[in-house]
PDB file of N, CA and C in Angstrom:
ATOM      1  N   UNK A   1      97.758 124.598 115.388  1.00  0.00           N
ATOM      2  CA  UNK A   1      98.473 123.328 115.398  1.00  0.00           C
ATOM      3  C   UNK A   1      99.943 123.596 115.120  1.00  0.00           C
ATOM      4  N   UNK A   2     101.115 123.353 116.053  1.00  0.00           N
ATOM      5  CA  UNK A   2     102.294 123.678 115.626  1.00  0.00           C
ATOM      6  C   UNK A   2     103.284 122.498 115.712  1.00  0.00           C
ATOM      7  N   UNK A   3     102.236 120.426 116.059  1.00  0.00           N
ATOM      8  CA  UNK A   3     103.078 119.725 115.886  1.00  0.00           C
ATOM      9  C   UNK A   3     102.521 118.973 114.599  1.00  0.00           C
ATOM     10  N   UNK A   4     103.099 118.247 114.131  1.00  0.00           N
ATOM     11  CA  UNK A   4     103.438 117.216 112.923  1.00  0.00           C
ATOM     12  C   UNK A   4     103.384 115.851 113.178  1.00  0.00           C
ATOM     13  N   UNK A   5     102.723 115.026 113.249  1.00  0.00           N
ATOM     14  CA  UNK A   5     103.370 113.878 113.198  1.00  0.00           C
ATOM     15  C   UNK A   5     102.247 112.742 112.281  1.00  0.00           C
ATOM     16  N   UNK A   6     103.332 111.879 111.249  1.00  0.00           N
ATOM     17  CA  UNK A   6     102.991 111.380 110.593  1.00  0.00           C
ATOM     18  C   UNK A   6     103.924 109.930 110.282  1.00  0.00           C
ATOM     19  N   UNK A   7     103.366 109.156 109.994  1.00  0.00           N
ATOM     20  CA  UNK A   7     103.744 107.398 109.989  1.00  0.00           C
ATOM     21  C   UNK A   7     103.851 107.368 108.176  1.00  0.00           C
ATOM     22  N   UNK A   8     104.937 106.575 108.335  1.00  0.00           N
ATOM     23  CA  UNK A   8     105.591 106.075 107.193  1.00  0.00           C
ATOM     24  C   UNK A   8     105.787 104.946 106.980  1.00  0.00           C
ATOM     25  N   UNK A   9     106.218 104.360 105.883  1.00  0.00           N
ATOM     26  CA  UNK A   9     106.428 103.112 105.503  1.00  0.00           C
ATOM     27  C   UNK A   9     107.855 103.528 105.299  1.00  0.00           C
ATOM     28  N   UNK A  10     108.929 102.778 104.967  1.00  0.00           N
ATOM     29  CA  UNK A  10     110.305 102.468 104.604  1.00  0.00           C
ATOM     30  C   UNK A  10     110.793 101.564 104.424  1.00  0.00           C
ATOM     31  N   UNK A  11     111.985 101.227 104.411  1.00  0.00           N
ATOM     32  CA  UNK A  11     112.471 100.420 104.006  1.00  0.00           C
ATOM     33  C   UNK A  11     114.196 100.143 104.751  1.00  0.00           C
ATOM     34  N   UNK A  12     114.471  99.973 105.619  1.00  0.00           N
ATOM     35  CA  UNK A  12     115.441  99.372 106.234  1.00  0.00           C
ATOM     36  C   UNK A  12     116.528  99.265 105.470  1.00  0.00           C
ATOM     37  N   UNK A  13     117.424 100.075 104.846  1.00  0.00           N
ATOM     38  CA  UNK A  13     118.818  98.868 103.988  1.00  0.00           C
ATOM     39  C   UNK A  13     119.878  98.334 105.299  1.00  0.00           C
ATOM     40  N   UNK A  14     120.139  96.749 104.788  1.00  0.00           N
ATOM     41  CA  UNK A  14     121.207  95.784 106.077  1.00  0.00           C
ATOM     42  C   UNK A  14     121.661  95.749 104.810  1.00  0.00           C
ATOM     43  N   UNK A  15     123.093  94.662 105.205  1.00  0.00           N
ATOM     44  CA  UNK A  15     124.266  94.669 104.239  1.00  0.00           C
ATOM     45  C   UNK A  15     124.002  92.727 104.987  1.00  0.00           C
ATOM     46  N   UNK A  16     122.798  92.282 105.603  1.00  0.00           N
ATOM     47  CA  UNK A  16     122.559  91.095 105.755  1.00  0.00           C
ATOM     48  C   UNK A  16     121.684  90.013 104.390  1.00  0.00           C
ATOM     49  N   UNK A  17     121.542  89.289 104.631  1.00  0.00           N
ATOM     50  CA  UNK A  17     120.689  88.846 103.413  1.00  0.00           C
ATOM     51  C   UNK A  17     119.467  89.057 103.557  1.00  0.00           C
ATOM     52  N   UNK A  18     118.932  89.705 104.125  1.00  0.00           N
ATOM     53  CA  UNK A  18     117.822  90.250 103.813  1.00  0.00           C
ATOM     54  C   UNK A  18     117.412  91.257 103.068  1.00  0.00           C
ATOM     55  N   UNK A  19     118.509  91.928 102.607  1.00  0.00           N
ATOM     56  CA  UNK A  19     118.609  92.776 101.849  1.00  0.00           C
ATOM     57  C   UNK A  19     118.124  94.082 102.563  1.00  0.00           C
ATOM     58  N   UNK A  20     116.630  94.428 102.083  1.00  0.00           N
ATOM     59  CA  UNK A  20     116.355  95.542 102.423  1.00  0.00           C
ATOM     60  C   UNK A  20     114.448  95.059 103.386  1.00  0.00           C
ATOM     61  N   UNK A  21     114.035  95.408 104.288  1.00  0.00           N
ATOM     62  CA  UNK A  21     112.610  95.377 104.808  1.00  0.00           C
ATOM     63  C   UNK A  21     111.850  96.385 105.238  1.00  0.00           C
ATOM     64  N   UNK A  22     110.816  96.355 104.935  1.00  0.00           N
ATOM     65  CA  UNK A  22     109.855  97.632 105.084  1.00  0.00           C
ATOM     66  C   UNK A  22     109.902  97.816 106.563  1.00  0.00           C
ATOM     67  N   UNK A  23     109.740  98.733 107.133  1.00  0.00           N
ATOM     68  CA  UNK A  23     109.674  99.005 108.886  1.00  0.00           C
ATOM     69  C   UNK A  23     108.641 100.445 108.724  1.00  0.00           C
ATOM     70  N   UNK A  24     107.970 100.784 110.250  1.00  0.00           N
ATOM     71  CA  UNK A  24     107.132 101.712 110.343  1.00  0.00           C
ATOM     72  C   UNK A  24     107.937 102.974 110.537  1.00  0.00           C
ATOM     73  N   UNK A  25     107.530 103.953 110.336  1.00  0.00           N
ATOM     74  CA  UNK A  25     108.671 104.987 110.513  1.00  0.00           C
ATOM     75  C   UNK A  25     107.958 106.198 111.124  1.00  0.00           C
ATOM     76  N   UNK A  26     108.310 106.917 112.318  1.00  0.00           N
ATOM     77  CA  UNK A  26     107.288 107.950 112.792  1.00  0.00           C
ATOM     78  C   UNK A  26     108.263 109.553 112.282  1.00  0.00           C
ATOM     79  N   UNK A  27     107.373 110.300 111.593  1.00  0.00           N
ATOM     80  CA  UNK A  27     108.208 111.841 111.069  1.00  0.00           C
ATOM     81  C   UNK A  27     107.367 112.207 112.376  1.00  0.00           C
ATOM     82  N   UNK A  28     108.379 113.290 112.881  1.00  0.00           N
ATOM     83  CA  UNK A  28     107.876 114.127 113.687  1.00  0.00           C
ATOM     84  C   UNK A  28     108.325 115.715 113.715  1.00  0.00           C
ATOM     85  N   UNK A  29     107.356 116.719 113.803  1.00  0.00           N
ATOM     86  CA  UNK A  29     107.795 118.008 113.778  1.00  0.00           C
ATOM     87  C   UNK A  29     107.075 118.761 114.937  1.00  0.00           C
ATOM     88  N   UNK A  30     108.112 119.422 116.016  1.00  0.00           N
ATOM     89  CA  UNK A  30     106.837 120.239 116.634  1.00  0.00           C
ATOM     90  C   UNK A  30     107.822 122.014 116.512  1.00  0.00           C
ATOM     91  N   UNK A  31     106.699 122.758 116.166  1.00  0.00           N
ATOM     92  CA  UNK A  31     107.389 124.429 115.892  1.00  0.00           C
ATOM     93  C   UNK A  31     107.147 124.942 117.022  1.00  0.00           C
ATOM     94  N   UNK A  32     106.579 124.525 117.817  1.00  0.00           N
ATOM     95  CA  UNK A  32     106.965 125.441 119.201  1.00  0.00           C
ATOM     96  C   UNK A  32     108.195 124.378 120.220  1.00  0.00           C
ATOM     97  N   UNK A  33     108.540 123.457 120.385  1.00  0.00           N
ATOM     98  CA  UNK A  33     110.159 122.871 120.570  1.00  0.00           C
ATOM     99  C   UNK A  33     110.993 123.654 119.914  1.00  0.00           C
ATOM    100  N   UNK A  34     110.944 122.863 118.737  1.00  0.00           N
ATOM    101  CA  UNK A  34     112.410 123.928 117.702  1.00  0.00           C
ATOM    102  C   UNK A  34     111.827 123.546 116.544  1.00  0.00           C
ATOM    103  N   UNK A  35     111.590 124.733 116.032  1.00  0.00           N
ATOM    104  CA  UNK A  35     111.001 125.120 114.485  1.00  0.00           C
ATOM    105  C   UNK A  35     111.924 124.888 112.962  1.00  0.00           C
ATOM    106  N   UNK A  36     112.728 124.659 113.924  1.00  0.00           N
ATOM    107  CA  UNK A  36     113.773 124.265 112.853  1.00  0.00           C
ATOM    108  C   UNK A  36     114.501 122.863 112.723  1.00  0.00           C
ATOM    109  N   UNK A  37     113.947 121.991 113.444  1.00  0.00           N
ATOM    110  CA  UNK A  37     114.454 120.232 113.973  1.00  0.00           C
ATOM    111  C   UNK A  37     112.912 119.786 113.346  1.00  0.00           C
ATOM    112  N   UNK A  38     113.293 118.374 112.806  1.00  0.00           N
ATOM    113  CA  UNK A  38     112.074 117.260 112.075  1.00  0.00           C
ATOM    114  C   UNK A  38     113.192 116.367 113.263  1.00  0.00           C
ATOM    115  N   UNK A  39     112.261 115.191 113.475  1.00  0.00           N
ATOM    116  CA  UNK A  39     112.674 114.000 113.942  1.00  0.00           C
ATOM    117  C   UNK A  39     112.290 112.629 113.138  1.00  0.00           C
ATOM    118  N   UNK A  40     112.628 111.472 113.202  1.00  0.00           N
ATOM    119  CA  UNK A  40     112.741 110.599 112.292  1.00  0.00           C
ATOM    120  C   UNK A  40     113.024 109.710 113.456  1.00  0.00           C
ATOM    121  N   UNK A  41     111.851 108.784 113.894  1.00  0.00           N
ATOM    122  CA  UNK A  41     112.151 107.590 114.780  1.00  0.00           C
ATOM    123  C   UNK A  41     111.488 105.731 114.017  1.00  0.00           C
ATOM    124  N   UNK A  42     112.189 105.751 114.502  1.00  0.00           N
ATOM    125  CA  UNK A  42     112.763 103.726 113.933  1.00  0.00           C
ATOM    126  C   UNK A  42     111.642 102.902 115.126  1.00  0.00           C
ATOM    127  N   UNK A  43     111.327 102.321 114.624  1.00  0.00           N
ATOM    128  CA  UNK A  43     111.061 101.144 115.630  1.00  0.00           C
ATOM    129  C   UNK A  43     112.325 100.047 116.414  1.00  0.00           C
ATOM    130  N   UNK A  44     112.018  99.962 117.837  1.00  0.00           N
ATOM    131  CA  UNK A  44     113.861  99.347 118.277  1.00  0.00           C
ATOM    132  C   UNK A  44     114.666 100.174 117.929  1.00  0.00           C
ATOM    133  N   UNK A  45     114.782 101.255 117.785  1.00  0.00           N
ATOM    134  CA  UNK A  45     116.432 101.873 117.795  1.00  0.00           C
ATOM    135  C   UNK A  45     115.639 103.424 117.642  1.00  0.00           C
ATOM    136  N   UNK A  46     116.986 104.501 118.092  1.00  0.00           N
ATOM    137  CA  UNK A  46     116.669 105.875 118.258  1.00  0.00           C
ATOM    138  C   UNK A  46     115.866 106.190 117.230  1.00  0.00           C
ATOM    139  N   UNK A  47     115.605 107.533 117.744  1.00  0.00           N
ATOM    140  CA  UNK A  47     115.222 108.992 116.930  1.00  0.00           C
ATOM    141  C   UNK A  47     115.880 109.723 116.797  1.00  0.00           C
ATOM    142  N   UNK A  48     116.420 110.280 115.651  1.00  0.00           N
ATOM    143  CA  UNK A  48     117.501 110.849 115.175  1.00  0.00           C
ATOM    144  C   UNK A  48     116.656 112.856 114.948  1.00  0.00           C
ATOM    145  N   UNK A  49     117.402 113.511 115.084  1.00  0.00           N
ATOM    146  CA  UNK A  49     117.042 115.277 114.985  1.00  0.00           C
ATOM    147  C   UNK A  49     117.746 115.860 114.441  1.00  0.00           C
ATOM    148  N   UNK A  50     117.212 116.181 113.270  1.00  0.00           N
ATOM    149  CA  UNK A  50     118.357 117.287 112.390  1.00  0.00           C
ATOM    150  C   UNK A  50     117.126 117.982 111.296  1.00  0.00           C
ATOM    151  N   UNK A  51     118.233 118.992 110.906  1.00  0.00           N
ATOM    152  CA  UNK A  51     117.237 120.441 110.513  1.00  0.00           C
ATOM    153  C   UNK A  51     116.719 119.942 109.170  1.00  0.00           C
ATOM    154  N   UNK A  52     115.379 120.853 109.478  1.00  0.00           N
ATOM    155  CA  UNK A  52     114.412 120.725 108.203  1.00  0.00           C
ATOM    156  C   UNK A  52     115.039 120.936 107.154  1.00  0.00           C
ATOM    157  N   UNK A  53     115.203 121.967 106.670  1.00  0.00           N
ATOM    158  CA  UNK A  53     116.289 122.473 105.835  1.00  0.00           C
ATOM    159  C   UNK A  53     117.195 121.696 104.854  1.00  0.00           C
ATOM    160  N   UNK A  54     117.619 120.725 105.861  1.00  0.00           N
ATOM    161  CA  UNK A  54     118.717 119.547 105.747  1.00  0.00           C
ATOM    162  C   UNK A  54     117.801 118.222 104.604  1.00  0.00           C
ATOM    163  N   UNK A  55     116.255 118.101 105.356  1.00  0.00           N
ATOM    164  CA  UNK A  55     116.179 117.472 105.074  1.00  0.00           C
ATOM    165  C   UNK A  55     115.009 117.684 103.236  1.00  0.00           C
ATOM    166  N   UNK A  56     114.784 118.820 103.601  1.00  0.00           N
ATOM    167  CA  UNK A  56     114.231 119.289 102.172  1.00  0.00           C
ATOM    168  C   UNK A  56     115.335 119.414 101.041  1.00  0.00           C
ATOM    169  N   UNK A  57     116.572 119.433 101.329  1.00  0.00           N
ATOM    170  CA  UNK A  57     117.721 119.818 100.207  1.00  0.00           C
ATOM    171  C   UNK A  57     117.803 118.552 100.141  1.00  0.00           C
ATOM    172  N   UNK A  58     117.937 117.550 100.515  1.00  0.00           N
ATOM    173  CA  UNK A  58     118.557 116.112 100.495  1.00  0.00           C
ATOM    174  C   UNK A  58     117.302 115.287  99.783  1.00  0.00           C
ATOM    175  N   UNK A  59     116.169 115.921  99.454  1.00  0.00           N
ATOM    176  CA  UNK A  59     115.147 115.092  98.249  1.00  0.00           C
ATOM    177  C   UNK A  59     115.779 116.308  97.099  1.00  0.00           C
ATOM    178  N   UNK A  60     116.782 116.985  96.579  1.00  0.00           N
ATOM    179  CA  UNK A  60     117.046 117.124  95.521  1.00  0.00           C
ATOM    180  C   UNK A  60     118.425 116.857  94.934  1.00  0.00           C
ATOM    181  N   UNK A  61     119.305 117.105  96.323  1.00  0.00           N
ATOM    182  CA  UNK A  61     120.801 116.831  95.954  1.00  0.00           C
ATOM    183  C   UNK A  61     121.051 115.953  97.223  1.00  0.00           C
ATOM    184  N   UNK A  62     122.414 115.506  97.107  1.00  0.00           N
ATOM    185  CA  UNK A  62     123.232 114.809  98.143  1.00  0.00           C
ATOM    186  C   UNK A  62     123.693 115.682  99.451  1.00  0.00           C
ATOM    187  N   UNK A  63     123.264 116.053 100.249  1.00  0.00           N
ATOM    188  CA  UNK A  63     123.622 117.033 101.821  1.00  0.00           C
ATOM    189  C   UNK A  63     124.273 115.924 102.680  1.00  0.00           C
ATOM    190  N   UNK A  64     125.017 116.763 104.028  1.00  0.00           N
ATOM    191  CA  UNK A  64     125.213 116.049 105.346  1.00  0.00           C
ATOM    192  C   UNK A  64     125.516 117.178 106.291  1.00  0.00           C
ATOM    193  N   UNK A  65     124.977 116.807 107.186  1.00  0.00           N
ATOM    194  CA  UNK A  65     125.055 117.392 108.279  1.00  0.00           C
ATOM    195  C   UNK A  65     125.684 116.575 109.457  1.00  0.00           C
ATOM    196  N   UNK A  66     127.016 116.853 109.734  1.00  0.00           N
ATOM    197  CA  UNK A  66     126.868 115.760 110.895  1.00  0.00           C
ATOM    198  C   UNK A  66     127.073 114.269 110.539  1.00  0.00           C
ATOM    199  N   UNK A  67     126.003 113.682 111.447  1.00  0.00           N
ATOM    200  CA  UNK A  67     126.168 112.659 111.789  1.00  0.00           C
ATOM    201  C   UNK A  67     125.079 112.163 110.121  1.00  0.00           C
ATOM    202  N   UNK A  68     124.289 113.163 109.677  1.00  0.00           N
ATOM    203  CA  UNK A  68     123.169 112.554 108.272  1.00  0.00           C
ATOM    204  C   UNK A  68     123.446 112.626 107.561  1.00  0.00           C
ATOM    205  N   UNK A  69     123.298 111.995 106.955  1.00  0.00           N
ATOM    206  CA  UNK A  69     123.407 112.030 105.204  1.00  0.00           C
ATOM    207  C   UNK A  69     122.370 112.039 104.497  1.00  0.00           C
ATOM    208  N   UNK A  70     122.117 112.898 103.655  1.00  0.00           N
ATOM    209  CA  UNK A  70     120.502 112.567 102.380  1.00  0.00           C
ATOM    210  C   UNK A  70     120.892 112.633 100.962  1.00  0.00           C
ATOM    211  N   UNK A  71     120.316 112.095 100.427  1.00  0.00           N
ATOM    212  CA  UNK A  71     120.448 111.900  98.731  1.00  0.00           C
ATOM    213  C   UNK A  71     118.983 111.414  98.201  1.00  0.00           C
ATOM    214  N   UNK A  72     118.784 111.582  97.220  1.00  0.00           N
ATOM    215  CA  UNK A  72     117.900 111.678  96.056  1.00  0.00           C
ATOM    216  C   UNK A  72     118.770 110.101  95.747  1.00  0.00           C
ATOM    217  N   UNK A  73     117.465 109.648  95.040  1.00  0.00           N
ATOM    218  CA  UNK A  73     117.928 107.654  94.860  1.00  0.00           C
ATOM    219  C   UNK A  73     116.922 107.744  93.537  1.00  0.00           C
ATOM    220  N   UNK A  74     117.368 107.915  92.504  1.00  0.00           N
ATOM    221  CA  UNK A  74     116.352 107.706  91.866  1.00  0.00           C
ATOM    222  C   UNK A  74     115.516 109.140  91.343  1.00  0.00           C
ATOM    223  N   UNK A  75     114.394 108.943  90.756  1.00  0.00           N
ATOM    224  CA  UNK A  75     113.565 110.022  90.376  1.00  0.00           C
ATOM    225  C   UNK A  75     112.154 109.771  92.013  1.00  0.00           C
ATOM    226  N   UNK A  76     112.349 108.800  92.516  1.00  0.00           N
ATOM    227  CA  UNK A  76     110.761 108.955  93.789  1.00  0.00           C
ATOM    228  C   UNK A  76     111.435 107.934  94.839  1.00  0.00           C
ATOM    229  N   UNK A  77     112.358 108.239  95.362  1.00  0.00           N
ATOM    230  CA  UNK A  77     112.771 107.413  96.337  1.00  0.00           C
ATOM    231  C   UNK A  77     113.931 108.830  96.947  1.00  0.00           C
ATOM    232  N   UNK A  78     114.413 108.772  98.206  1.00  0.00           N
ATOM    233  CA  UNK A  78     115.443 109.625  98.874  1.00  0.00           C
ATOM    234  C   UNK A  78     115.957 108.577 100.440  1.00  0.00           C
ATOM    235  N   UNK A  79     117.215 108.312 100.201  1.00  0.00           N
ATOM    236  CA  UNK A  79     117.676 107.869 101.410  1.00  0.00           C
ATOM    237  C   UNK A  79     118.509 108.583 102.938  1.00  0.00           C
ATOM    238  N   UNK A  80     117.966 108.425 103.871  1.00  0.00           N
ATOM    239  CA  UNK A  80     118.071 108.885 104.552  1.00  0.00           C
ATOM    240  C   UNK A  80     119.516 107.645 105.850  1.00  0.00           C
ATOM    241  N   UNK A  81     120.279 108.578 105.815  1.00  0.00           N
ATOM    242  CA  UNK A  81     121.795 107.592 106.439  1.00  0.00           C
ATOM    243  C   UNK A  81     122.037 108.181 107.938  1.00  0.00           C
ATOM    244  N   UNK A  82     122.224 107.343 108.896  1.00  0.00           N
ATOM    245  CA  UNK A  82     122.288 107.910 109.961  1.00  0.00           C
ATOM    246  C   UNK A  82     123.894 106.848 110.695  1.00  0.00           C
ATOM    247  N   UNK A  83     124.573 107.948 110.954  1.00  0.00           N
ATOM    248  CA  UNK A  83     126.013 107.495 111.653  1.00  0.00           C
ATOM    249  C   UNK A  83     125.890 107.210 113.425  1.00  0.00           C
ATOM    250  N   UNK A  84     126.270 106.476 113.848  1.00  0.00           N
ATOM    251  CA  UNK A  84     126.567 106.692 115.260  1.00  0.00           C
ATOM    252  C   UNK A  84     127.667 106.001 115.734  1.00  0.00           C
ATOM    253  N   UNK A  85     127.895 105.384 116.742  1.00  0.00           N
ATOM    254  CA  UNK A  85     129.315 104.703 117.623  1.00  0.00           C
ATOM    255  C   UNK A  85     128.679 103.031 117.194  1.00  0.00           C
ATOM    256  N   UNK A  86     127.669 103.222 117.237  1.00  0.00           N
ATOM    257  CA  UNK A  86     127.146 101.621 116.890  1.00  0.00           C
ATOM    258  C   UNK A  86     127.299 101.088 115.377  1.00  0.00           C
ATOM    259  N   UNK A  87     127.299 102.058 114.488  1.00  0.00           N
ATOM    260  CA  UNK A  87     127.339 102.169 113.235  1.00  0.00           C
ATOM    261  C   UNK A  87     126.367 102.990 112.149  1.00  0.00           C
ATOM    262  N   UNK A  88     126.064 102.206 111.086  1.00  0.00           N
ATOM    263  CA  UNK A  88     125.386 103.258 110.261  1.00  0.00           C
ATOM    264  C   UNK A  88     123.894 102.328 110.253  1.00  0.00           C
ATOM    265  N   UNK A  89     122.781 103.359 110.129  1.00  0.00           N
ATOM    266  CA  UNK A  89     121.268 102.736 109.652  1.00  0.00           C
ATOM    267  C   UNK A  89     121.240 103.266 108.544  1.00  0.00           C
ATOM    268  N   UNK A  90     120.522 102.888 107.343  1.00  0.00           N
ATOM    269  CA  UNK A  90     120.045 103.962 105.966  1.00  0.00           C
ATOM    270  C   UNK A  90     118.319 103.260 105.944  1.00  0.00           C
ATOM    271  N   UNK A  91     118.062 104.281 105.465  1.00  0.00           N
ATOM    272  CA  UNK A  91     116.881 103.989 105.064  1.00  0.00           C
ATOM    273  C   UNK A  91     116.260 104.643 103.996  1.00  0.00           C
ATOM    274  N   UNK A  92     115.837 103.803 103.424  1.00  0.00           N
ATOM    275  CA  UNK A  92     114.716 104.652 102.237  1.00  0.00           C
ATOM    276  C   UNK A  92     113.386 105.067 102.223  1.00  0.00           C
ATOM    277  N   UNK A  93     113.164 105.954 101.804  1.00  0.00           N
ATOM    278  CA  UNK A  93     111.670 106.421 101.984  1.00  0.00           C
ATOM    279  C   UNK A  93     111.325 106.778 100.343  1.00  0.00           C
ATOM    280  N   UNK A  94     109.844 106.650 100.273  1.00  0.00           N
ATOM    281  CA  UNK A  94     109.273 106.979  98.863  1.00  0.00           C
ATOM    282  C   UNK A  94     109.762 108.861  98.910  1.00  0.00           C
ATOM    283  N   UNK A  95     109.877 109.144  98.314  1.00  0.00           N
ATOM    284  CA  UNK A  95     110.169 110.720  98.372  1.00  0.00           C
ATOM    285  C   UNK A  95     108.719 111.968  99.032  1.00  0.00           C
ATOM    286  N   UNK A  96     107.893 110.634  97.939  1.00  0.00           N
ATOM    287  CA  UNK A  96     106.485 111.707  98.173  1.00  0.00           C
ATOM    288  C   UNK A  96     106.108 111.862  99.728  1.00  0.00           C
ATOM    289  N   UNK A  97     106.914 110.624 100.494  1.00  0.00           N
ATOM    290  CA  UNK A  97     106.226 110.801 101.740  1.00  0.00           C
ATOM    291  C   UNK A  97     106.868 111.881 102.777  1.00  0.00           C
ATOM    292  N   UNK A  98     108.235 111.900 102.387  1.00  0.00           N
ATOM    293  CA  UNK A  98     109.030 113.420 103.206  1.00  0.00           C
ATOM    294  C   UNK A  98     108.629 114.469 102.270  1.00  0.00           C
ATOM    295  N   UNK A  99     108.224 114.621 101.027  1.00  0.00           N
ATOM    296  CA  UNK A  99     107.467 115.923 100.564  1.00  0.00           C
ATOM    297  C   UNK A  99     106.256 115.874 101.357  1.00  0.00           C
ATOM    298  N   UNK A 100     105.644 115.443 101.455  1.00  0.00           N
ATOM    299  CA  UNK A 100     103.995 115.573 102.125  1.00  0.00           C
ATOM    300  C   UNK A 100     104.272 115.979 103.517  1.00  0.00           C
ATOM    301  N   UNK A 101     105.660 115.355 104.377  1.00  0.00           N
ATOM    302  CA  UNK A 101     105.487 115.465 105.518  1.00  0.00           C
ATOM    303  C   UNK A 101     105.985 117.269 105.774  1.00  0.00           C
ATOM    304  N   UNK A 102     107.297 117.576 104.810  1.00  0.00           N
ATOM    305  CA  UNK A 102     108.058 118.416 104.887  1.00  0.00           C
ATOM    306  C   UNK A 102     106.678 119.997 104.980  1.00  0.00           C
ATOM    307  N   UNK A 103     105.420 119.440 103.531  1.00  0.00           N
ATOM    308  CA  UNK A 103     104.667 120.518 103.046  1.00  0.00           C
ATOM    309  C   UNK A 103     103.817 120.941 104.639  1.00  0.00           C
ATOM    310  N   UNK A 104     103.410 119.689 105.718  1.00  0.00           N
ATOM    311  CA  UNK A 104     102.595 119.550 106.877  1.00  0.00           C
ATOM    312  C   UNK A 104     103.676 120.745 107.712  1.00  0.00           C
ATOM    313  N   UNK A 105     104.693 120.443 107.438  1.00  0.00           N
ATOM    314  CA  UNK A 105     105.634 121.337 109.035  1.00  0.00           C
ATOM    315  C   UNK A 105     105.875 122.728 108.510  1.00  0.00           C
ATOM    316  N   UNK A 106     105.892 122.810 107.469  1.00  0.00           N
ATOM    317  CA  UNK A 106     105.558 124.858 106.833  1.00  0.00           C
ATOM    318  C   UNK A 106     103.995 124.975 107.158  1.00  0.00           C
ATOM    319  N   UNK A 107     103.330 124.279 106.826  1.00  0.00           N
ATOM    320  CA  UNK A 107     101.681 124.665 107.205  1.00  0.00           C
ATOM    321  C   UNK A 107     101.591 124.994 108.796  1.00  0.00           C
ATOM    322  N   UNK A 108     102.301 123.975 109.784  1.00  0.00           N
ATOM    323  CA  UNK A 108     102.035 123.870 110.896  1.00  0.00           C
ATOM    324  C   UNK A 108     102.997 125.240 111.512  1.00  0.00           C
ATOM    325  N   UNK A 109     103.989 125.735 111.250  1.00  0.00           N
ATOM    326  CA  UNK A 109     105.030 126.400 111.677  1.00  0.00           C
ATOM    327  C   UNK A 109     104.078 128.253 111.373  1.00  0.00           C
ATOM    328  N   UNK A 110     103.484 127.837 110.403  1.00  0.00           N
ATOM    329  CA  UNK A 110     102.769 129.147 109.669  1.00  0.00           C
ATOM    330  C   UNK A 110     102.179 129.722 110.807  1.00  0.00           C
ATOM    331  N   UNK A 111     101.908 130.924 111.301  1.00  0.00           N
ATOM    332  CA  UNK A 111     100.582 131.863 112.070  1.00  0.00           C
ATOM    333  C   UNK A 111      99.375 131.658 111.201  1.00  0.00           C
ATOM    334  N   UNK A 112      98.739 131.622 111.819  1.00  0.00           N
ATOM    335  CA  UNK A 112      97.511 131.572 111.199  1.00  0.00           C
ATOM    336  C   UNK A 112      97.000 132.915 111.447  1.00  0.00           C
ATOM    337  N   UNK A 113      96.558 133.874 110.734  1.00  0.00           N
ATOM    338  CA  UNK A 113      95.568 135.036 111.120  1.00  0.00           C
ATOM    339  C   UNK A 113      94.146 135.264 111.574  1.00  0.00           C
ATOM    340  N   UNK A 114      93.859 135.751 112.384  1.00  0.00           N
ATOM    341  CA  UNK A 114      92.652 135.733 113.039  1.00  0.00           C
ATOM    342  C   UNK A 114      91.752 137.049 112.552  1.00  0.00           C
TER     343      UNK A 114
END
């Protein structure tokens, strides 16, 4: 098995009065594409690609790459910020759920021995 993919819950932040709303969130990893890219797609709006790496440092400290941004929110929460020409999305995720997903794409990336 060398793809990943796993559904999330989140949380949307707007700067509308709605404050913040849960939305479905698809993680995706495949190690034979590029072993080194996670994807992160929205319902209605893109899928964003940037390195694993990126996104395992950014559940402990503040990173950016680019167009992302990640930070640690808290002790079990990590937000995930995405820039474009249209503007910015952020979103939050429980932490445990990009640890669980992050632990699936080293398992999946692994050889297995025969």
């Amino acid at each position: 098995m060398s793809a990943v993919e796993q559904y999330a819950r989140a949380h949307l932040v707007t700067d509308s009065s709605e404050g913040h709303h849960a939305v479905p969130v698809v993680l995706h990893y495949d190690a034979e594409a590029d072993p080194h890219t996670v994807r992160i797609g929205l319902p209605g709006r893109r899928e964003w690609g940037f390195g694993r790496q990126l996104l395992e440092q950014g559940l402990r400290a503040p990173v950016t790459a680019g167009d992302v941004h990640i930070w640690p929110c808290g002790r079990v929460q990590t937000i995930v910020e995405f820039h474009t020409r249209d503007g910015v999305t952020v979103v939050q995720f429980d932490a445990s759920a990009l640890i669980r997903f992050l632990r699936r794409t080293y398992a999946a990336a692994t050889p297995v021995s025969r």
